[in-house]
Protein backbone atom coordinates (compact mmCIF):
# COMPACT_ATOMS: atom_id res chain seq x y z
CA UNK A 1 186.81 49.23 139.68
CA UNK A 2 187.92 51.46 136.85
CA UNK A 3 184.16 51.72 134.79
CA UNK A 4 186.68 52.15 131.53
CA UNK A 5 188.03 48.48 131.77
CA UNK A 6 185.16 47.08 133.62
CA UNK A 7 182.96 47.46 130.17
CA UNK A 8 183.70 47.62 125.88
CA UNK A 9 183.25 50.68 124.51
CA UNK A 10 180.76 50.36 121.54
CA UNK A 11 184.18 50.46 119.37
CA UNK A 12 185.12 47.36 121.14
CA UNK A 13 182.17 45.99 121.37
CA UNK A 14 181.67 46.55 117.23
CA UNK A 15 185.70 44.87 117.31
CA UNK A 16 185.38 41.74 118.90
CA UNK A 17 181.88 40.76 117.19
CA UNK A 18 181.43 36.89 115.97
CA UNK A 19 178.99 37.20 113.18
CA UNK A 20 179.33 33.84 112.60
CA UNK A 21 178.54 32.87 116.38
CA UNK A 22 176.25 35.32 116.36
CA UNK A 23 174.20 33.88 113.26
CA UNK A 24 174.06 30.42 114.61
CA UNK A 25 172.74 31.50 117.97
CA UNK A 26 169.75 33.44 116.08
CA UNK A 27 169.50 30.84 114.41
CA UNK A 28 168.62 28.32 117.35
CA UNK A 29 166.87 30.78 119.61
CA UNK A 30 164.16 31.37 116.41
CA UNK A 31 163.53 27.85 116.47
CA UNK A 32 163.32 27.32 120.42
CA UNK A 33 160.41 29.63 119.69
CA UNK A 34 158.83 27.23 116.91
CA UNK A 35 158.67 24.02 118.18
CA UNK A 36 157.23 23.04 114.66
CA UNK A 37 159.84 23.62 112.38
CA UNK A 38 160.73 26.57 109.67
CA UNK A 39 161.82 26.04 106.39
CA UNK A 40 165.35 27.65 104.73
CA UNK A 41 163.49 30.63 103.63
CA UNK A 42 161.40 30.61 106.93
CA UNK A 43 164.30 31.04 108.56
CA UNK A 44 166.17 32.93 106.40
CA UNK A 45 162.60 35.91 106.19
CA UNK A 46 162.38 35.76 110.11
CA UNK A 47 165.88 36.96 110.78
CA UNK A 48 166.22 39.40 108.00
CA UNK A 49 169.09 37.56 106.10
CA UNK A 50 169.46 35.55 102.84
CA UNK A 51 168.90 32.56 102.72
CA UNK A 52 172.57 32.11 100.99
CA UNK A 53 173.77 33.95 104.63
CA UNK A 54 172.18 31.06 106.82
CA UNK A 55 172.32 27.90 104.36
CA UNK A 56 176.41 27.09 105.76
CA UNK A 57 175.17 27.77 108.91
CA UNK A 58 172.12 25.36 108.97
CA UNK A 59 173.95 22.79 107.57
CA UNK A 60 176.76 22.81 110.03
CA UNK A 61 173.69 22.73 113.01
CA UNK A 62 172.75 19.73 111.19
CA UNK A 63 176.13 18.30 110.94
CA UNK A 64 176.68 18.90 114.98
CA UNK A 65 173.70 17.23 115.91
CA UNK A 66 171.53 20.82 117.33
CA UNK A 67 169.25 20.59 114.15
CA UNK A 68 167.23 18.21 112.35
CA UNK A 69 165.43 18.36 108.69
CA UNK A 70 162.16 17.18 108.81
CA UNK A 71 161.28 15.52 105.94
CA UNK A 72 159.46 15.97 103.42
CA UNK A 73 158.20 19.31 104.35
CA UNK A 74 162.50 20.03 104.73
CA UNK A 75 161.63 21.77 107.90
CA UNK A 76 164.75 22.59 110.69
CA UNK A 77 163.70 21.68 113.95
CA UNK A 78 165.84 21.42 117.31
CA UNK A 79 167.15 18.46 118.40
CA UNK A 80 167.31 17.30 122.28
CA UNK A 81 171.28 18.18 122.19
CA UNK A 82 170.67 21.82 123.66
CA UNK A 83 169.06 19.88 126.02
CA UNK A 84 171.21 17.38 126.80
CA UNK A 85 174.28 19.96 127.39
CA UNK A 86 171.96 21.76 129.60
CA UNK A 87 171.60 18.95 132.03
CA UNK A 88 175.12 17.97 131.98
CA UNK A 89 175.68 20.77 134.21
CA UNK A 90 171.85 21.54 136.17
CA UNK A 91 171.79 24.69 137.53
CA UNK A 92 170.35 23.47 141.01
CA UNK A 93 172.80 20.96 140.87
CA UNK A 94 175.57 23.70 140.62
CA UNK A 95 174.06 25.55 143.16
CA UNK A 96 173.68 23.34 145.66
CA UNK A 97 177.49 21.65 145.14
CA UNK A 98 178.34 25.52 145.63
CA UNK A 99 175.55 26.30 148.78
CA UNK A 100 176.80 23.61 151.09
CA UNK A 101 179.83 24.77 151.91
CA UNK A 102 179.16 28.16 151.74
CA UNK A 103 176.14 27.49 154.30
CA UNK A 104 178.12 25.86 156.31
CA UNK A 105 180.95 28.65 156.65
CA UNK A 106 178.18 31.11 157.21
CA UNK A 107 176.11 28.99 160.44
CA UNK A 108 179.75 28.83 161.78
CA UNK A 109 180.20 32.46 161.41
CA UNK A 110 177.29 33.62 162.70
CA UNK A 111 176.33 30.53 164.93
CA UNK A 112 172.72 30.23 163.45
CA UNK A 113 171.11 27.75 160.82
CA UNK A 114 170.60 28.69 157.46
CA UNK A 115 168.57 27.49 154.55
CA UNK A 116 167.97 27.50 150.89
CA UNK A 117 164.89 27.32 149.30
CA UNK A 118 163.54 27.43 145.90
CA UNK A 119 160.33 27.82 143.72
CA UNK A 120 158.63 24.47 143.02
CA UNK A 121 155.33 23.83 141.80
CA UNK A 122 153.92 27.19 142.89
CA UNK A 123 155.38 26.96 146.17
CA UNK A 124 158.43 27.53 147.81
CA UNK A 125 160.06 24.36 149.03
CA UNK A 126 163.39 24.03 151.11
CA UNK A 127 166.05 21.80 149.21
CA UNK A 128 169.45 22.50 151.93
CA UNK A 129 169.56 23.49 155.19
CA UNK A 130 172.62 23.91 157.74
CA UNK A 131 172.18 23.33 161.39
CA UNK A 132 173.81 25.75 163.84
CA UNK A 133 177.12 24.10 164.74
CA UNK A 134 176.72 25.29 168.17
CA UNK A 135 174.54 23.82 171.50
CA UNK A 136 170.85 25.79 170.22
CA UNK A 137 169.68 26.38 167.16
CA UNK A 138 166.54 26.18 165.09
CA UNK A 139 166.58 24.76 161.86
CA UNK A 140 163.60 23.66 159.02
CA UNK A 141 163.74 20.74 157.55
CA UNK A 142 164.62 20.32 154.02
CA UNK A 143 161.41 19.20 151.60
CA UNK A 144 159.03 21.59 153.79
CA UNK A 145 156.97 23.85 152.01
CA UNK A 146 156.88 27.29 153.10
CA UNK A 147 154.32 30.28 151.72
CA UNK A 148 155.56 32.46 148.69
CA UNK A 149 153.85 35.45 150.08
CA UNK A 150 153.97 34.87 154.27
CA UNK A 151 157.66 34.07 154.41
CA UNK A 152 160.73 36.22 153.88
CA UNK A 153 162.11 33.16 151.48
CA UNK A 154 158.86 33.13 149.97
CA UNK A 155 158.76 36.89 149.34
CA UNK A 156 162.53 37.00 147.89
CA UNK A 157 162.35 34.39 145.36
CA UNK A 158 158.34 36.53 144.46
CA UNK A 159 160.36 39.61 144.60
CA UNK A 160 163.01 38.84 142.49
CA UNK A 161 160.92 37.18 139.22
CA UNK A 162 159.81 38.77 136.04
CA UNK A 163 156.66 40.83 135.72
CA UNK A 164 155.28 37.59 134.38
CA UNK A 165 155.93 35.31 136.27
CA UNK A 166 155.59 37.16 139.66
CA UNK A 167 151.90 37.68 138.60
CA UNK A 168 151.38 33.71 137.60
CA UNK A 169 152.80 32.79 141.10
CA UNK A 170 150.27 35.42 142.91
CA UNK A 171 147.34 34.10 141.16
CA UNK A 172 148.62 30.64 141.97
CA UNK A 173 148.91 31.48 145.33
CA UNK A 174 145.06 33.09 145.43
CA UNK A 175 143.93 29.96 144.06
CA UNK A 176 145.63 27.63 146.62
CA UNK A 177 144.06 29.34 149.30
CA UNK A 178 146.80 32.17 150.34
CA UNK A 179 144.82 35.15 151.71
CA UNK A 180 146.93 38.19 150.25
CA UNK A 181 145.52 41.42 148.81
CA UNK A 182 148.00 41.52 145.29
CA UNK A 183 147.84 45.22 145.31
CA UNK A 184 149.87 45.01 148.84
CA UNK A 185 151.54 42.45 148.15
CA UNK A 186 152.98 43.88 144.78
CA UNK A 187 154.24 47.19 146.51
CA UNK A 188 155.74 45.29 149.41
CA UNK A 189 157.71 42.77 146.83
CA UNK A 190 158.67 45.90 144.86
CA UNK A 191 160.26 47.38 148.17
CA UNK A 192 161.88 43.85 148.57
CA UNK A 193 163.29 44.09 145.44
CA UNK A 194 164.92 48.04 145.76
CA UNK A 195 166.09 46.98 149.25
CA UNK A 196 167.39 43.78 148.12
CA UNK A 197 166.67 41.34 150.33
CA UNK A 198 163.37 40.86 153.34
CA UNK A 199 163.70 41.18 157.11
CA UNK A 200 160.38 40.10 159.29
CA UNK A 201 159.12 38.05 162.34
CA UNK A 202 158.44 35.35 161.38
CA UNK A 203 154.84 34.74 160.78
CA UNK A 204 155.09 31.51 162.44
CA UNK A 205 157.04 30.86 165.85
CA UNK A 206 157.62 33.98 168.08
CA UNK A 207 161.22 34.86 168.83
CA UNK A 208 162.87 34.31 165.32
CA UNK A 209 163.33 37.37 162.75
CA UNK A 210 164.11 36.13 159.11
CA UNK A 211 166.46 37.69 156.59
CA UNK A 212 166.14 36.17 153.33
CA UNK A 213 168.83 37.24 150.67
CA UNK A 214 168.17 36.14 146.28
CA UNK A 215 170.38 33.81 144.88
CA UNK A 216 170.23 35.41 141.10
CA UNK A 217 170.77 33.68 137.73
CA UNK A 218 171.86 35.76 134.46
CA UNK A 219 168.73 37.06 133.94
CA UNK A 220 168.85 38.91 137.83
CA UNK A 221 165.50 36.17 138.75
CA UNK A 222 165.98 34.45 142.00
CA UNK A 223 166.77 30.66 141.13
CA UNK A 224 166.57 30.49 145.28
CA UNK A 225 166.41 32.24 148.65
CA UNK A 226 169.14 32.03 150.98
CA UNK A 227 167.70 33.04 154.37
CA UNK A 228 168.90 33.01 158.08
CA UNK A 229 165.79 32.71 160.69
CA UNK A 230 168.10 34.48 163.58
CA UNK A 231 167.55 33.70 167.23
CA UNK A 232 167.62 36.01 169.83
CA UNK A 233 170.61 35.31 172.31
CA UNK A 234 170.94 36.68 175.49
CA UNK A 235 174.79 36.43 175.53
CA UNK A 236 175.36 38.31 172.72
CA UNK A 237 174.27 41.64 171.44
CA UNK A 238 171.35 41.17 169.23
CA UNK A 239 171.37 44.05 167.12
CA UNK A 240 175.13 43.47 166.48
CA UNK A 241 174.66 39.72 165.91
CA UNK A 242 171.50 41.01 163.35
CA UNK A 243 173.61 43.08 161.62
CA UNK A 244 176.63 40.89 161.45
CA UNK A 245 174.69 38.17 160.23
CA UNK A 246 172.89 40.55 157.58
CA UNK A 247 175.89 41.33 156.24
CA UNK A 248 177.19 37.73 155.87
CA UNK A 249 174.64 36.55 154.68
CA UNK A 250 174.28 38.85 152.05
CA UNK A 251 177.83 38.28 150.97
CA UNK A 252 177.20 34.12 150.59
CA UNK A 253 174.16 34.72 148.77
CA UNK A 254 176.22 37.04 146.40
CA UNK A 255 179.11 34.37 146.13
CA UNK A 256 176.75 31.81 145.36
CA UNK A 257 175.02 34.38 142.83
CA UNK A 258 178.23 34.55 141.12
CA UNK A 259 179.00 30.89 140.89
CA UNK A 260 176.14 30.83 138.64
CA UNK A 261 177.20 33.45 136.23
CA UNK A 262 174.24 35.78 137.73
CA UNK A 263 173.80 39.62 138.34
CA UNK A 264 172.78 41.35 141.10
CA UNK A 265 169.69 43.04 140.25
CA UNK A 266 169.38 45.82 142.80
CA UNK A 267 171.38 47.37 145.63
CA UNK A 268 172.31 45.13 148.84
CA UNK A 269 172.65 46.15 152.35
């Protein structure tokens, strides 16, 4: 792709700006931050305009339904409406409308299960799975709960988080009883992350290798894992089948990144 077209210059960038937009969106990300309310001026201080800048603005918010006045202290507030449009159109929901087929193309291709799984309560939790359309295969059934930091799902979706939140899921994961040292851990995740996806044995049935690929959102954090437990076949060349599969399976996963208007964060395979 031409890099010239692919991106605005800052001239273009500076052309096709919507202050207006752009003044309304501050305006309801400063209150998403302060749940209680600002006032006119509040508002108006915080983002370093006048308060005759925002007043059209906050009264069209109102008008629309995204803002409220609470009276009498005349503080804005959000409304649920954000909200509402959010869950018009869930995320997981998306995903998985987009996974299913997708997964199922893949375990065709490569004649092996796959699965999803995503982060859930401090653990990682399987929510599709696609059988091998073929005679054998070995699947895991959709609800189980597998270990963030003993799996190669598990160490995706760690390896692809924030700073943050990678650290709150460790510590969770200390203080449910996972035996992990988080200095180790945190160097192997980074390496997860540079390589972009995890290949191991699994930790748990001998003969199965997992490859785990992230399914990104905007932000490049893994919303799920999309991961392939491959079975050794004695008909077949294994390390071609590996690396056939590897390559598939990162392409799905990056599909179904796309369909959510996400970015890959680091290089693939």
């Amino acid at each position: 792709m031409n890099t010239s077209t692919s991106k605005l210059s800052a001239t273009d960038a500076g052309r096709y700006r919507a202050p207006a937009l752009e003044k309304g969106l501050e305006i309801l990300e400063l209150l998403a931050a302060r749940p209680e309310g600002l006032s006119q001026s509040e508002i108006a201080r915080a983002l370093n305009r006048t308060v005759g800048e925002i007043f059209r603005m906050l009264n069209c918010l109102v008008e629309r339904g995204y803002l409220s006045i609470q009276r009498p202290s005349d503080r804005y507030i959000l409304t649920l409406k954000l909200f509402e449009l959010a869950n018009r159109n869930s995320p997981l929901e998306k995903m998985l409308g987009n996974a299913l087929p997708a997964m199922r193309e893949l375990a065709g291709s490569i004649e092996q299960s796959c699965h999803l799984a995503a982060i859930e309560g401090g653990h990682g939790v399987v929510i599709a799975q696609v059988d091998n359309p073929g005679h054998i295969g070995f699947s895991v059934r959709v609800g189980s709960v597998i270990g963030l930091s003993s799996t190669a799902s598990g160490r995706v979706l760690l390896a692809f988080q924030t700073a943050e939140d990678r650290e709150r899921l460790l510590s969770r994961a200390r203080s449910d009883g996972e035996r992990l040292d988080v200095d180790s851990m945190t160097r192997t995740l980074d390496a997860i992350r540079e390589r972009g996806f995890e290949e191991m044995e699994s930790t748990r049935i001998r003969g199965i290798r997992d490859v785990s690929f992230p399914v990104l959102d905007h932000r490049s954090s893994a919303v799920a894992a999309l991961t392939v437990p491959f079975i050794e076949r004695l008909d077949v060349s294994d390390r071609e089948a590996l690396a056939r599969g590897r390559e598939l399976l990162g392409r799905t996963a990056a599909t179904l990144t796309a369909s959510l208007g996400g970015r890959n964060g680091s290089a693939s395979c």
